[in-house]
Protein backbone atom coordinates (compact mmCIF):
# COMPACT_ATOMS: atom_id res chain seq x y z
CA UNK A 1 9.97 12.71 16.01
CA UNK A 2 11.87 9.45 15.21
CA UNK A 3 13.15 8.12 12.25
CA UNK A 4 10.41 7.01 9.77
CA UNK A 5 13.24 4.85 7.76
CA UNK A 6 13.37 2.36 10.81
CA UNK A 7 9.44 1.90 10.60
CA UNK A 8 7.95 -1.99 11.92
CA UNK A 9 5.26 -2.92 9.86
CA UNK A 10 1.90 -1.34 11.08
CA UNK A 11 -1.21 -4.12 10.11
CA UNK A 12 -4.60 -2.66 11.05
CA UNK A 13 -7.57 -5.30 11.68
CA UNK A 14 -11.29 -4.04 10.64
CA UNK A 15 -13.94 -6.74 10.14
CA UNK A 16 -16.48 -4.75 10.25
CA UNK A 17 -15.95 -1.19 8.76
CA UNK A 18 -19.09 1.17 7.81
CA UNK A 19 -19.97 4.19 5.86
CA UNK A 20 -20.76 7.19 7.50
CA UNK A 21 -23.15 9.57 7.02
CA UNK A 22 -23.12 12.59 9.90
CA UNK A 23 -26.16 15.12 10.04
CA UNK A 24 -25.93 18.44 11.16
CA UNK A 25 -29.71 19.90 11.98
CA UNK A 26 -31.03 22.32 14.38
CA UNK A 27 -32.55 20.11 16.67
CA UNK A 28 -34.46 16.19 16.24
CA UNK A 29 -38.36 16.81 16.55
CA UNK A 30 -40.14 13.38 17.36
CA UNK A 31 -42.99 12.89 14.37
CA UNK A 32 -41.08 15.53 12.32
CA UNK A 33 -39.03 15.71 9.71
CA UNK A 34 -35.74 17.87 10.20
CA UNK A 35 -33.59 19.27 7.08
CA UNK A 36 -29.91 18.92 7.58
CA UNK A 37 -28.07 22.03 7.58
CA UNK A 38 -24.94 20.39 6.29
CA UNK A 39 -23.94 16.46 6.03
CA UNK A 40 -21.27 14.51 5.12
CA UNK A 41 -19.90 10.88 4.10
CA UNK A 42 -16.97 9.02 5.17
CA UNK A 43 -15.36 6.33 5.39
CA UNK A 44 -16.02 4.39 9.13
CA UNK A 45 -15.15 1.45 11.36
CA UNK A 46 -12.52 2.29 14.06
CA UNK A 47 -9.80 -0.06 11.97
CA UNK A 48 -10.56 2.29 8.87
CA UNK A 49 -9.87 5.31 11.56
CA UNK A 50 -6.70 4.17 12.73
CA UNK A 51 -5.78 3.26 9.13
CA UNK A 52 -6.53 6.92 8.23
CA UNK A 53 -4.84 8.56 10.99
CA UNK A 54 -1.79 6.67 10.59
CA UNK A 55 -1.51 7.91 6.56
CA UNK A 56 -1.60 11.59 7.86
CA UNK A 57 0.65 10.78 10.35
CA UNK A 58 2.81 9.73 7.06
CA UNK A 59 3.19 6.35 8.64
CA UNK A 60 3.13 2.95 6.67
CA UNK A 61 0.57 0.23 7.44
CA UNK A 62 -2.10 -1.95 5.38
CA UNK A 63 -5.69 -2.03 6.64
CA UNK A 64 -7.12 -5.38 6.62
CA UNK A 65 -10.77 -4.78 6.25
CA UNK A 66 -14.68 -6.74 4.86
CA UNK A 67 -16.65 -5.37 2.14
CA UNK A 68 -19.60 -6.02 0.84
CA UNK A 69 -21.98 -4.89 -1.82
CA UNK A 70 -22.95 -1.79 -3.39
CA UNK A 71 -22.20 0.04 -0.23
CA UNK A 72 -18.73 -1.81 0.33
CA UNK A 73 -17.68 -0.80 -3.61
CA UNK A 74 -18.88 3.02 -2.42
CA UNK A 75 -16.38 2.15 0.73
CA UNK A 76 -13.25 0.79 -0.74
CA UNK A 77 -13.67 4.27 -3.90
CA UNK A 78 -13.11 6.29 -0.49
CA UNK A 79 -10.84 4.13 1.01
CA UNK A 80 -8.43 4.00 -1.89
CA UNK A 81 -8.11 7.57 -1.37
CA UNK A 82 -7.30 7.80 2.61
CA UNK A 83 -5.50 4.90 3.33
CA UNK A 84 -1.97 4.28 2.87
CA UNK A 85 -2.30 -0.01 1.81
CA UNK A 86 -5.98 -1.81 1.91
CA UNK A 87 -6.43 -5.20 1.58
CA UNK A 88 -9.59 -6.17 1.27
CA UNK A 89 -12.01 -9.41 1.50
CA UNK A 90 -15.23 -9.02 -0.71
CA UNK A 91 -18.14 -10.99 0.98
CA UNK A 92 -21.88 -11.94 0.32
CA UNK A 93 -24.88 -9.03 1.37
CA UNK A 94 -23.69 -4.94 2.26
CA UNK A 95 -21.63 -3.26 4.05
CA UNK A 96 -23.15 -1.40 7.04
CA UNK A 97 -24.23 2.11 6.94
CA UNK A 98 -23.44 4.56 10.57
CA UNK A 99 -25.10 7.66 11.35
CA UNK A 100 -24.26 10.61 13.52
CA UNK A 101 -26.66 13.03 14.42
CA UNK A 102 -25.46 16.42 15.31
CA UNK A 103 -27.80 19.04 16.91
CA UNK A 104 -27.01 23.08 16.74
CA UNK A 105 -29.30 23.95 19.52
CA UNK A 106 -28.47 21.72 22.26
CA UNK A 107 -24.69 20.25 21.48
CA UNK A 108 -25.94 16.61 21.74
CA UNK A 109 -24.70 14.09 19.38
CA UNK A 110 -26.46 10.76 18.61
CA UNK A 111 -24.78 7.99 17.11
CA UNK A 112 -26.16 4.38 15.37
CA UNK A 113 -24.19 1.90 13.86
CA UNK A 114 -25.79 -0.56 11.23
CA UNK A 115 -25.46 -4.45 10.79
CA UNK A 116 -22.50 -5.32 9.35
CA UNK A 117 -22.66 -8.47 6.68
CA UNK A 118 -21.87 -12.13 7.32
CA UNK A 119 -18.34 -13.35 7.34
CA UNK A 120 -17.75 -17.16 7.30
CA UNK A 121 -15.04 -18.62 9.11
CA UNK A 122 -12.85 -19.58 6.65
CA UNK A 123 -13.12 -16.25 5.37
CA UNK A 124 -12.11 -14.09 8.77
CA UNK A 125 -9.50 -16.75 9.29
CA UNK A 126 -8.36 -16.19 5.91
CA UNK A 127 -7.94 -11.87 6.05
CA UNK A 128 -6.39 -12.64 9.79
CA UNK A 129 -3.54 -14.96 7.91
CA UNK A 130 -2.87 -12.14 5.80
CA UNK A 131 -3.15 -9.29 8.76
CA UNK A 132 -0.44 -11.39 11.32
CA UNK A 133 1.75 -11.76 8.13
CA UNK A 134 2.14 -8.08 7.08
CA UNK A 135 2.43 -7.31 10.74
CA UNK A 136 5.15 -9.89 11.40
CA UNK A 137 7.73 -8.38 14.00
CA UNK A 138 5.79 -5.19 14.22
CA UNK A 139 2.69 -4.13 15.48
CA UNK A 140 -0.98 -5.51 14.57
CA UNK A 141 -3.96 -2.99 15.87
CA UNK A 142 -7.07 -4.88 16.74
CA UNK A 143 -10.25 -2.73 16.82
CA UNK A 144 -13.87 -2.00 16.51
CA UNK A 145 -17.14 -4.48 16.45
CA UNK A 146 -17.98 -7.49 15.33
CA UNK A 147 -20.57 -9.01 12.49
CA UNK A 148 -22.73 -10.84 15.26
CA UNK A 149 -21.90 -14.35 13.60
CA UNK A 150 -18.40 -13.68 14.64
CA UNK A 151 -17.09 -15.23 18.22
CA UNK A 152 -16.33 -13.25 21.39
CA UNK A 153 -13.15 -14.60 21.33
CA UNK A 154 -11.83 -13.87 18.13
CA UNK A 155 -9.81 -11.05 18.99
CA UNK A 156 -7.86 -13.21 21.72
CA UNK A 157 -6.95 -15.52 18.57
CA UNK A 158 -5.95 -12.73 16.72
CA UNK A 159 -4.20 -11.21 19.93
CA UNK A 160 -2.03 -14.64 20.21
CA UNK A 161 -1.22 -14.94 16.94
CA UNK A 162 0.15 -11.47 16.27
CA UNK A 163 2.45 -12.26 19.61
CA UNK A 164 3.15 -15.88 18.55
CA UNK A 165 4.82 -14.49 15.33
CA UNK A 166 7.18 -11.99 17.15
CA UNK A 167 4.71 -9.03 17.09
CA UNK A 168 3.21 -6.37 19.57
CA UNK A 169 -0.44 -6.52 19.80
CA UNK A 170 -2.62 -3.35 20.34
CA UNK A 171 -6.43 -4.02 21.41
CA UNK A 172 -8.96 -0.94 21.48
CA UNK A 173 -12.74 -2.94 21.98
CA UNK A 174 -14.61 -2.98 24.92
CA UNK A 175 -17.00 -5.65 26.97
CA UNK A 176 -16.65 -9.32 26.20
CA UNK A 177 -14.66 -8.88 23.03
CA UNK A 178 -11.86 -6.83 25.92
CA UNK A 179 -12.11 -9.27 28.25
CA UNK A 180 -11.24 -11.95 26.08
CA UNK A 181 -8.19 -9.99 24.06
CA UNK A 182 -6.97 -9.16 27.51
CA UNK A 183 -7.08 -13.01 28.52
CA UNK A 184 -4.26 -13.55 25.29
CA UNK A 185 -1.85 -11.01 26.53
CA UNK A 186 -1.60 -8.03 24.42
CA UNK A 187 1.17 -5.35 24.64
CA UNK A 188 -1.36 -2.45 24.85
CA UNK A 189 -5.05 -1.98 25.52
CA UNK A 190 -6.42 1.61 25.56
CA UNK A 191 -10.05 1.69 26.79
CA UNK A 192 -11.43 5.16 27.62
CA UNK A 193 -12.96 5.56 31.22
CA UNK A 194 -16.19 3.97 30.77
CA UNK A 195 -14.99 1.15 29.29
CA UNK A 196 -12.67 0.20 32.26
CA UNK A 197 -15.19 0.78 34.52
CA UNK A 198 -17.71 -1.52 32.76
CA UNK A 199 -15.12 -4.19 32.08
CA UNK A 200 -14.12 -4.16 36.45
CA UNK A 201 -17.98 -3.88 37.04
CA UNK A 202 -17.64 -0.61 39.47
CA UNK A 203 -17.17 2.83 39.22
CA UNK A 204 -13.72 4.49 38.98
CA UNK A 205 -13.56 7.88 41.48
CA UNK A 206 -10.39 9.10 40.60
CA UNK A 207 -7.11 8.59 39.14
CA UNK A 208 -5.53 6.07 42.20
CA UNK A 209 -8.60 3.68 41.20
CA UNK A 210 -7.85 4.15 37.32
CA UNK A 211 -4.47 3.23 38.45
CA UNK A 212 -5.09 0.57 40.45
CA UNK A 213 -7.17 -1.27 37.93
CA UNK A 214 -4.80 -0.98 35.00
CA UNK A 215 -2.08 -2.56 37.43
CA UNK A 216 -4.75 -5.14 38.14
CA UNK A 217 -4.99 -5.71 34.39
CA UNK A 218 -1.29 -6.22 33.99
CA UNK A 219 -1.05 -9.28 36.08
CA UNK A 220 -3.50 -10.85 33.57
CA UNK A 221 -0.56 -9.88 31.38
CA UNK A 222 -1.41 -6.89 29.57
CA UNK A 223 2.24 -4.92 29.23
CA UNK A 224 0.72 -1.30 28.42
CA UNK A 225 -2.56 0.02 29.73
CA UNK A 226 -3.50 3.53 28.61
CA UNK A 227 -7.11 5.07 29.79
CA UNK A 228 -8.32 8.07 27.46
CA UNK A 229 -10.04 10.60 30.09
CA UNK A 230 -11.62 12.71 27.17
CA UNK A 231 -11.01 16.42 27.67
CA UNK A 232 -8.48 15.79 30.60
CA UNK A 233 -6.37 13.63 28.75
CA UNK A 234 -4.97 9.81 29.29
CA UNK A 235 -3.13 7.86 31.83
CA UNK A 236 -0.91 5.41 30.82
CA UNK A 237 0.36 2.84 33.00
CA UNK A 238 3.71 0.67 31.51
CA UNK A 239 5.58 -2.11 34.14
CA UNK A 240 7.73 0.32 35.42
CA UNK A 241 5.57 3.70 35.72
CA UNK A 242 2.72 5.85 35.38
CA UNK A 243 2.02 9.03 33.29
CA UNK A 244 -0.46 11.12 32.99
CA UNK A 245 -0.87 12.98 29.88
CA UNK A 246 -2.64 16.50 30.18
CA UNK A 247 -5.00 17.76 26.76
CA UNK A 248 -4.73 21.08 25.36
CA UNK A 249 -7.64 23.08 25.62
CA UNK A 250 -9.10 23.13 21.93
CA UNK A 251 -13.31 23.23 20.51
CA UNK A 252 -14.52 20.35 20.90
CA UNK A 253 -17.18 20.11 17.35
CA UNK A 254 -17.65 15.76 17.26
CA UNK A 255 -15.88 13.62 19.44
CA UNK A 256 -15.89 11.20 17.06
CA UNK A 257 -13.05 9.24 16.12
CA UNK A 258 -10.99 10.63 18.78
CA UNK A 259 -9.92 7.55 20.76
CA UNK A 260 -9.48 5.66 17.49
CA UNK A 261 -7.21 8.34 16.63
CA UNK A 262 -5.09 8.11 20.00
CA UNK A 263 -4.84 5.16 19.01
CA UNK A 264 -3.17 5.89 15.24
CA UNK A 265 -1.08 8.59 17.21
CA UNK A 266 0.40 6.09 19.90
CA UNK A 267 1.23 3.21 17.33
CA UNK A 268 2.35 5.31 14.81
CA UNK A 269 5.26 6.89 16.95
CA UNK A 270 5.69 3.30 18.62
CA UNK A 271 6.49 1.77 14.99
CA UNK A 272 9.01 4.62 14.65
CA UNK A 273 11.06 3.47 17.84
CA UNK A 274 9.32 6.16 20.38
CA UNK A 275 9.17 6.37 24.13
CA UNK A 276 6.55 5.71 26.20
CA UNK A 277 6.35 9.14 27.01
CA UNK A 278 6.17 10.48 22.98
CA UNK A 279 3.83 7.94 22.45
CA UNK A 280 1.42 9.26 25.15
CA UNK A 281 1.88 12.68 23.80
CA UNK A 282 1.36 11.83 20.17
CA UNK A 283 -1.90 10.22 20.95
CA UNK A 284 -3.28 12.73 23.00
CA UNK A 285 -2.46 15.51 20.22
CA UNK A 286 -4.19 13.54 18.00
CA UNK A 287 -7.14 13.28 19.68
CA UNK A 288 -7.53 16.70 20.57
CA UNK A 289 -7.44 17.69 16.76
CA UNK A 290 -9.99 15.31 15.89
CA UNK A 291 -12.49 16.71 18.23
CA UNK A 292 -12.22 19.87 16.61
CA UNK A 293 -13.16 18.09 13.35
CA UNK A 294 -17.21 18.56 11.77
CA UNK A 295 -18.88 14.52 12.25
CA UNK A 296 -16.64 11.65 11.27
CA UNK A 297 -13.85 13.47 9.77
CA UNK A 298 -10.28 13.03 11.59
CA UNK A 299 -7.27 15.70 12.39
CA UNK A 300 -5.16 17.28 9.90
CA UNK A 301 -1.40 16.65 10.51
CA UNK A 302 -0.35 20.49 10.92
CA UNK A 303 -2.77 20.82 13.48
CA UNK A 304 -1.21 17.44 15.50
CA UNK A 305 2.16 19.55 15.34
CA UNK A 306 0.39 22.68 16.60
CA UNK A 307 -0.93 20.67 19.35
CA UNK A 308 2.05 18.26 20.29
CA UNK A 309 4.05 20.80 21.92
CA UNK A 310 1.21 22.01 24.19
CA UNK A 311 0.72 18.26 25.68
CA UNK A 312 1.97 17.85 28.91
CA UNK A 313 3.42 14.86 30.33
CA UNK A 314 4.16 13.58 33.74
CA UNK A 315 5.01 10.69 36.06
CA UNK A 316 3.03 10.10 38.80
CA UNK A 317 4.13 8.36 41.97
CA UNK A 318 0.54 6.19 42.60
């Protein structure tokens, strides 16, 4: 690991962060009602996931994040608690409520995510002022939905501005809100394999196509592209080489929150000075001790030390 003195400022965007409630029951009957075996709340949003991650990493950043209501005061009580700096912006109506349904019988997993509340635009311009200063040479993670009153194009605004003030901006959305991020040149853009193949309209066969997409996506200007392949790992393409990044076998109890914690694992380590290399490992480790986490919860940092050593790493010539 690399030298946590030397840290860039981390700033972590969430506009629309939730509360989430996870279910574990036998099995959903339609008509019925099912008692949970077990359930749990926490804290949601993938901004508020990366924010998390990057506290057990012991890594510095501020999590610029909406609340609202009884449900947002509920939020920011947990909040307080798991993330390293919060700033928040208090508007009108609730905070959105998530659920996860987990079933015992079959494995399957059902997720909803609730409405979010309205935020003005002076008042997302206003929390994106404060998220591009904090950030200022370092890096600014933009992630997770949007209220629907909010434009399509707002994370390409926030994309330019994080670059415009010296910064290295890292975009995990998907459909039009991708498309347009990509369109404002970020440094790093980490959909998983579905969300590539919806954003080039086709489907990807192997790992030359993966491959020859991300490249594709670099001319628009992206600088790092790095595809999260669940449980066989990532791929992550950089201007000068490709890697493929292999994940230890672990049990795999809610998948939840694993990209958004590749995502804490890669711009943790990148904030510390790391290679391109590290940072593929890191975020793969990560991931693969979230998935062995009960509903929303993330991965403990011993475990991400366990695991980092049994990542493997290599170039590939495609």
């Amino acid at each position: 690991m690399t030298d946590t003195s030397r840290q860039l400022p981390v700033s972590v965007l969430s506009l629309n962060p939730a509360v989430d409630i996870t279910y574990q029951i036998p099995q959903l009957i339609a008509d019925q009602k099912v008692h949970a075996s077990d359930s749990r709340y926490d804290p949601g949003g993938n901004g508020i996931n990366v924010g998390r991650g990057l506290k057990r990493l012991g890594v510095q950043a501020c999590t610029f994040c909406v609340v609202a209501g009884e449900i947002g005061r509920f939020l920011r009580h947990q909040l307080d608690a798991q993330l390293d700096q919060a700033s928040y912006l208090e508007v009108e109506g609730e905070t959105r409520v998530n659920g996860t349904i987990l079933e015992s019988v079959t494995g399957a997993q059902f997720e909803v995510s609730g409405v979010g509340p309205a935020v003005s635009t002076a008042q997302w311009q206003h929390l994106l002022d404060r998220f591009v200063t904090h950030g200022g040479k370092g890096l600014g993670v933009i992630t997770g939905s949007l209220q629907r009153s909010l434009p399509q194009d707002l994370y390409a605004e926030a994309v330019r501005r994080v670059q415009a003030a010296g910064g290295r901006a890292v975009v995990d959305s998907h459909d039009n809100l991708l498309r347009h991020a990509i369109g404002a040149r970020p440094f790093l853009i980490k959909p998983n394999r579905f969300e590539l193949e919806t954003l080039v309209g086709r489907r990807l066969e192997n790992q030359q196509e993966i491959v020859r997409e991300a490249r594709q996506l670099q001319t628009l200007g992206v600088s790092w592209v790095c595809v999260s392949l669940g449980a066989e790992g990532a791929l992550l393409v950089t201007p000068s080489k490709v890697l493929k990044g292999e994940a230890p076998q672990v049990p795999v109890i809610s998948t939840v929150g694993a990209g958004d914690s590749m995502v804490a694992g890669m711009t943790g380590v990148l904030a510390q000075g790391a290679s391109d290399q590290d940072a593929l490992r890191e975020g793969i480790a990560c991931s693969a001790a979230t998935v062995m986490q009960p509903g929303t919860e993330l991965f403990d940092k011993k475990t991400v030390d366990r695991l980092r050593g049994e990542v493997r790493v290599t170039p590939l010539s495609l």
